[in-house]
Protein backbone atom coordinates (compact mmCIF):
# COMPACT_ATOMS: atom_id res chain seq x y z
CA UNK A 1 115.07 58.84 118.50
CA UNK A 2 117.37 56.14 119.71
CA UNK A 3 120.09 54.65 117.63
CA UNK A 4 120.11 51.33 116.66
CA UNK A 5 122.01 49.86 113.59
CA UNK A 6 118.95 47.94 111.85
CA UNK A 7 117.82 51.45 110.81
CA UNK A 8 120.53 53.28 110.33
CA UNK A 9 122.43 53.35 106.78
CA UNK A 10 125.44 55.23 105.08
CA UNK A 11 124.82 56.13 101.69
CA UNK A 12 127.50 56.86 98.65
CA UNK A 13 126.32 58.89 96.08
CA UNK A 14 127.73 58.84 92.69
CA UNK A 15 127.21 58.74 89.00
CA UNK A 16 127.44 54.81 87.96
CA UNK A 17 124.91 54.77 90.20
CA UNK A 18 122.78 56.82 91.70
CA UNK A 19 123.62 56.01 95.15
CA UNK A 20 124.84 52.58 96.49
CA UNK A 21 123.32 51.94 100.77
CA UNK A 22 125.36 49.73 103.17
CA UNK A 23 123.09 47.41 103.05
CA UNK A 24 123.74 46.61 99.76
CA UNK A 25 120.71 48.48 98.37
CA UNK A 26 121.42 50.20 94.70
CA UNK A 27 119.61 52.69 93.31
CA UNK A 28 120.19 53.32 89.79
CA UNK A 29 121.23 56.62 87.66
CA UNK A 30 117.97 57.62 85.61
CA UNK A 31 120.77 59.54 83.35
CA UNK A 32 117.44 61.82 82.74
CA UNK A 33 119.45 64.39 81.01
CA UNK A 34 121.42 62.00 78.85
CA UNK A 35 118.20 60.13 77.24
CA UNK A 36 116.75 63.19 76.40
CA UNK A 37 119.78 64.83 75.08
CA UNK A 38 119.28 64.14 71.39
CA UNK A 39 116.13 65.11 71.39
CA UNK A 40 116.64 68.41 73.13
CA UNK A 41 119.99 68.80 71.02
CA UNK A 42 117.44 68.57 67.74
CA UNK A 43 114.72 71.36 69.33
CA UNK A 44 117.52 73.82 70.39
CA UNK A 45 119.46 72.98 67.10
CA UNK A 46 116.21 73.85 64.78
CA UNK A 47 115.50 77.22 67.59
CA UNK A 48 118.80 78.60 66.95
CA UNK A 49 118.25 78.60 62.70
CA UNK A 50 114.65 80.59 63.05
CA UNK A 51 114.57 84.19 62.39
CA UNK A 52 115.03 85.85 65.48
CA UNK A 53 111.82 87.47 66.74
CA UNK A 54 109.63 85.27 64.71
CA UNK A 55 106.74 83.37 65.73
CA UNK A 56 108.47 80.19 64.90
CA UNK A 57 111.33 80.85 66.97
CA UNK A 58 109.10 81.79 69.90
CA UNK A 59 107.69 78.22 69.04
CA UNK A 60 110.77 76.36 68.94
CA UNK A 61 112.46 78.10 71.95
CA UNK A 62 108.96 76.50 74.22
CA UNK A 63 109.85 73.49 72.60
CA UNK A 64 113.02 73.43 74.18
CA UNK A 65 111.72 74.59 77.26
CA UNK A 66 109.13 71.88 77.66
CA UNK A 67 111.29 69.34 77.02
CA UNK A 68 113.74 70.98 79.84
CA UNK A 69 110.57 70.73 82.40
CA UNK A 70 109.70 66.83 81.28
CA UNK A 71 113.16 66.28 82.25
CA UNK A 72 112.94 68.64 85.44
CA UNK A 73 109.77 66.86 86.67
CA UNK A 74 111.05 63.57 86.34
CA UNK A 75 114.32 64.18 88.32
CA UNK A 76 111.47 65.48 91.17
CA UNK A 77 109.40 62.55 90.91
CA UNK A 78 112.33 60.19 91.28
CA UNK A 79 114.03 62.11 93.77
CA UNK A 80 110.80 62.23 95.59
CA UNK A 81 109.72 58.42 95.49
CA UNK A 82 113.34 57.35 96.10
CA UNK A 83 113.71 59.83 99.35
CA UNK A 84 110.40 58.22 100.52
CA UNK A 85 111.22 54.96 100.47
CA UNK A 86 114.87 55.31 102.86
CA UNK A 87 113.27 57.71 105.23
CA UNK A 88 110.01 55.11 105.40
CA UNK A 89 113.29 52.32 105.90
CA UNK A 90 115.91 54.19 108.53
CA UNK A 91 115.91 56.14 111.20
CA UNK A 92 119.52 57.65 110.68
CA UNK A 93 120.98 57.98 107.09
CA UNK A 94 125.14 59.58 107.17
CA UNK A 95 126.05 60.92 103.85
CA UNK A 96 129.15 63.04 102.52
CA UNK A 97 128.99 66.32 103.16
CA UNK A 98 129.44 66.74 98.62
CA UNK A 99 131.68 69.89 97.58
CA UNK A 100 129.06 69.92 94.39
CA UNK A 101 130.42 73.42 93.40
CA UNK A 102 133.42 72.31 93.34
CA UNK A 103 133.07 69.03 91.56
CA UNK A 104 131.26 70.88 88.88
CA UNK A 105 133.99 73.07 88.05
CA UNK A 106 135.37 69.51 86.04
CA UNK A 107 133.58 70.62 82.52
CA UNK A 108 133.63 67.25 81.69
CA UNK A 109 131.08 66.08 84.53
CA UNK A 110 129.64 68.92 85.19
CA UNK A 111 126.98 67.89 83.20
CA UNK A 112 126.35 64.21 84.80
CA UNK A 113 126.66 65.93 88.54
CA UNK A 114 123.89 68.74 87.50
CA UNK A 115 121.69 65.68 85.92
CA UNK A 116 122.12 63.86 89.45
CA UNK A 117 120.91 66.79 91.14
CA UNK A 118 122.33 65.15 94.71
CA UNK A 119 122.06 68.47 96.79
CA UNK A 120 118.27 68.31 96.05
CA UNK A 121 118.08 65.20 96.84
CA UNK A 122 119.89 65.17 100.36
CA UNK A 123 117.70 68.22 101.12
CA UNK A 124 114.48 66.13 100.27
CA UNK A 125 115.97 63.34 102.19
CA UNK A 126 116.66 65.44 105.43
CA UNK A 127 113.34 66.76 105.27
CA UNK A 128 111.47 63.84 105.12
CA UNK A 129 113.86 61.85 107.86
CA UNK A 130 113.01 65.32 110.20
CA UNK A 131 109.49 64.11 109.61
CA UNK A 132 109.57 60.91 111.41
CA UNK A 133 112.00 62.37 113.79
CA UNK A 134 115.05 61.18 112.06
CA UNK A 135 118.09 62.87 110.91
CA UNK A 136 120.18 63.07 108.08
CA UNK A 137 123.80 63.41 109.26
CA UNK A 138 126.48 64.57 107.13
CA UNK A 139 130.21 63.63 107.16
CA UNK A 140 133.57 65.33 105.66
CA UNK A 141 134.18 64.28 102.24
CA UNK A 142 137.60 63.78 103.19
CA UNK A 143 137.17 61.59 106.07
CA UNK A 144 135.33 58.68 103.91
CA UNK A 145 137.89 57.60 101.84
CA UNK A 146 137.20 54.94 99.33
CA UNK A 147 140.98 53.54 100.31
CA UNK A 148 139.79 52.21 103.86
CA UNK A 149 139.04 49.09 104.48
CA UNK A 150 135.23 48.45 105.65
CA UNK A 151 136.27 45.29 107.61
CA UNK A 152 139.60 45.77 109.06
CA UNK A 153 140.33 49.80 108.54
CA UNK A 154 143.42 49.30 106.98
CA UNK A 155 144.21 52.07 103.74
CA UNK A 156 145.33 51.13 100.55
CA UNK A 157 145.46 53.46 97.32
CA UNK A 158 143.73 51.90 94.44
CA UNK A 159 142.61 54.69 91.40
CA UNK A 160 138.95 55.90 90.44
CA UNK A 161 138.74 53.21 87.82
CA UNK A 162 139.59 50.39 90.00
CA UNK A 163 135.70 49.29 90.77
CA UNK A 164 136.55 46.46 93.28
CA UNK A 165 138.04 47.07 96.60
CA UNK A 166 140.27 44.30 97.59
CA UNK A 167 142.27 44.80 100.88
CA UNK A 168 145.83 42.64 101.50
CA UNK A 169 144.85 42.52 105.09
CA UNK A 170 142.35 40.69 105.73
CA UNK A 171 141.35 39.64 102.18
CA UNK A 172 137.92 41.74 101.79
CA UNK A 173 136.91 41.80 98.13
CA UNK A 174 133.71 44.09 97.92
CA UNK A 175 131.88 46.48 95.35
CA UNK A 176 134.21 49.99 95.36
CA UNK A 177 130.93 51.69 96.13
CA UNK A 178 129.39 49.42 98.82
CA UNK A 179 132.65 49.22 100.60
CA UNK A 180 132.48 53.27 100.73
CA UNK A 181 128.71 53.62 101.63
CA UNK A 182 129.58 51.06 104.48
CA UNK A 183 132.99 52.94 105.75
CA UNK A 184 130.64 56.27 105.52
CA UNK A 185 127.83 54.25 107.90
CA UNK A 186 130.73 53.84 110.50
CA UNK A 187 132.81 57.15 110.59
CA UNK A 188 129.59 58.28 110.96
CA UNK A 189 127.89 55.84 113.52
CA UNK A 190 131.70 56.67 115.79
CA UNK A 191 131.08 60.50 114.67
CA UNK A 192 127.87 61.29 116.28
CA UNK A 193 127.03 57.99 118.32
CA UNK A 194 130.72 57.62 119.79
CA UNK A 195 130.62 54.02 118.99
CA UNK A 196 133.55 52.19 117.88
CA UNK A 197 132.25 50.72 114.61
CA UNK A 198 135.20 50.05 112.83
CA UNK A 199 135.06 46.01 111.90
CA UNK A 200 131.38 45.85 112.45
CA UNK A 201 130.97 44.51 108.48
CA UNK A 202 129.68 41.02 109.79
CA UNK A 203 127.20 43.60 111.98
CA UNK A 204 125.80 45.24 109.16
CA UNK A 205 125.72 42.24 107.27
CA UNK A 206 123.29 40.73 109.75
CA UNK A 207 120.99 43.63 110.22
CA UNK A 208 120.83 43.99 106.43
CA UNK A 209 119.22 40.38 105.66
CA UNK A 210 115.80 41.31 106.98
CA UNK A 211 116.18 44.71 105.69
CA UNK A 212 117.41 44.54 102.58
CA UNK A 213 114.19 42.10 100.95
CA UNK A 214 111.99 44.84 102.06
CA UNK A 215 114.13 47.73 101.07
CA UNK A 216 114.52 46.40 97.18
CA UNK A 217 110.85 45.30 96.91
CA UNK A 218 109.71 48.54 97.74
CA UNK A 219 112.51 50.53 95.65
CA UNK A 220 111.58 48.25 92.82
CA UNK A 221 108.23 49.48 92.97
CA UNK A 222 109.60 53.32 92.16
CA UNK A 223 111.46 52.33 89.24
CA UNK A 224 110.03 53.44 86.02
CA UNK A 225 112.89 54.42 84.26
């Protein structure tokens, strides 16, 4: 399949969001897990005070287990309708190549990152790009830093809390996460297409108005949650 940059995207996965496209597109975080945590915290919190052994343990401990699968099969079903809807849009999709091990050993996301699932997801998404004859191309994590500049490629540290990117270069002022997803659409693009893409914001900006309209009205459609 031949490259061309009105269907091909970066994407930047996260936990704010779901995942944030360079053309602006934002999926949300269903936070699955965390809406169903009080409930689930109430059905293991009555298993663990039953008799063990007893039928009413065995009772509560399905309890908990069908509210685990509710939550399992509504990650799928997202993950599934959401996967559909950017391989039916691009052709080419770059994405970090996500240490999720790694990122899970912080106990205090671990939990957030497992409700995410994004492994599963990227897997779904490669499969269903491979489909159409499209790929899902993967980049290093370290080589998409959220310190470059999308428009002039200039680095400046800013911390993880900071949610704006603003660059004393050239005066770009953009979302943290759309100003990743688009640097992660050009490493990649210069990666595997050997195409200096650097400064090509204006570029994506152009392909992305007839794009984007179709993108949202069709991601809208998924959204239940």
């Amino acid at each position: 399949m031949e490259f061309q940059l009105e269907n091909t995207v970066g994407i930047d996965m996260g936990l704010k969001e779901f995942a944030v496209l360079s053309d602006s597109v934002v999926i949300d975080n269903p936070r699955l897990l965390k809406k169903s945590q009080k409930k689930l915290s109430k059905a293991q919190h009555n298993s663990d005070r039953k008799k063990l052994g007893s039928k009413n343990r065995i009772k509560s401990k399905q309890k908990v287990a069908r509210i685990h699968r509710k939550i399992r099969n509504k990650r799928k079903d997202f993950q599934h309708k959401e996967t559909c809807s950017i391989a039916k849009a691009y052709d080419f999709v770059f994405a970090e190549n996500l240490a999720v091990r790694n990122m899970m050993a912080n106990h205090h996301l671990s939990k957030a990152i497992g409700d995410v699932s994004w492994s599963q997801f990227l897997l779904l998404l490669e499969y269903k790009l491979s489909q159409k004859g499209g790929q899902l191309l993967k980049i290093g994590r370290s080589d998409s830093s959220f310190q470059l500049c999308s428009s002039c490629g200039s680095r400046h540290p800013m911390p993880l809390s900071e949610r704006t990117y603003t660059c004393p270069d050239c005066g770009l002022v953009m979302d943290r996460d759309l100003n990743a997803a688009i640097n992660i659409l050009q490493i990649g693009i210069r990666k595997y297409f050997n195409k200096n893409a650097v400064g090509t914001t204006d570029s994506i900006n152009a392909c992305r108005d007839t794009k984007v309209v179709s993108v949202k009205q069709e991601a809208t459609a998924f959204k239940r949650w």
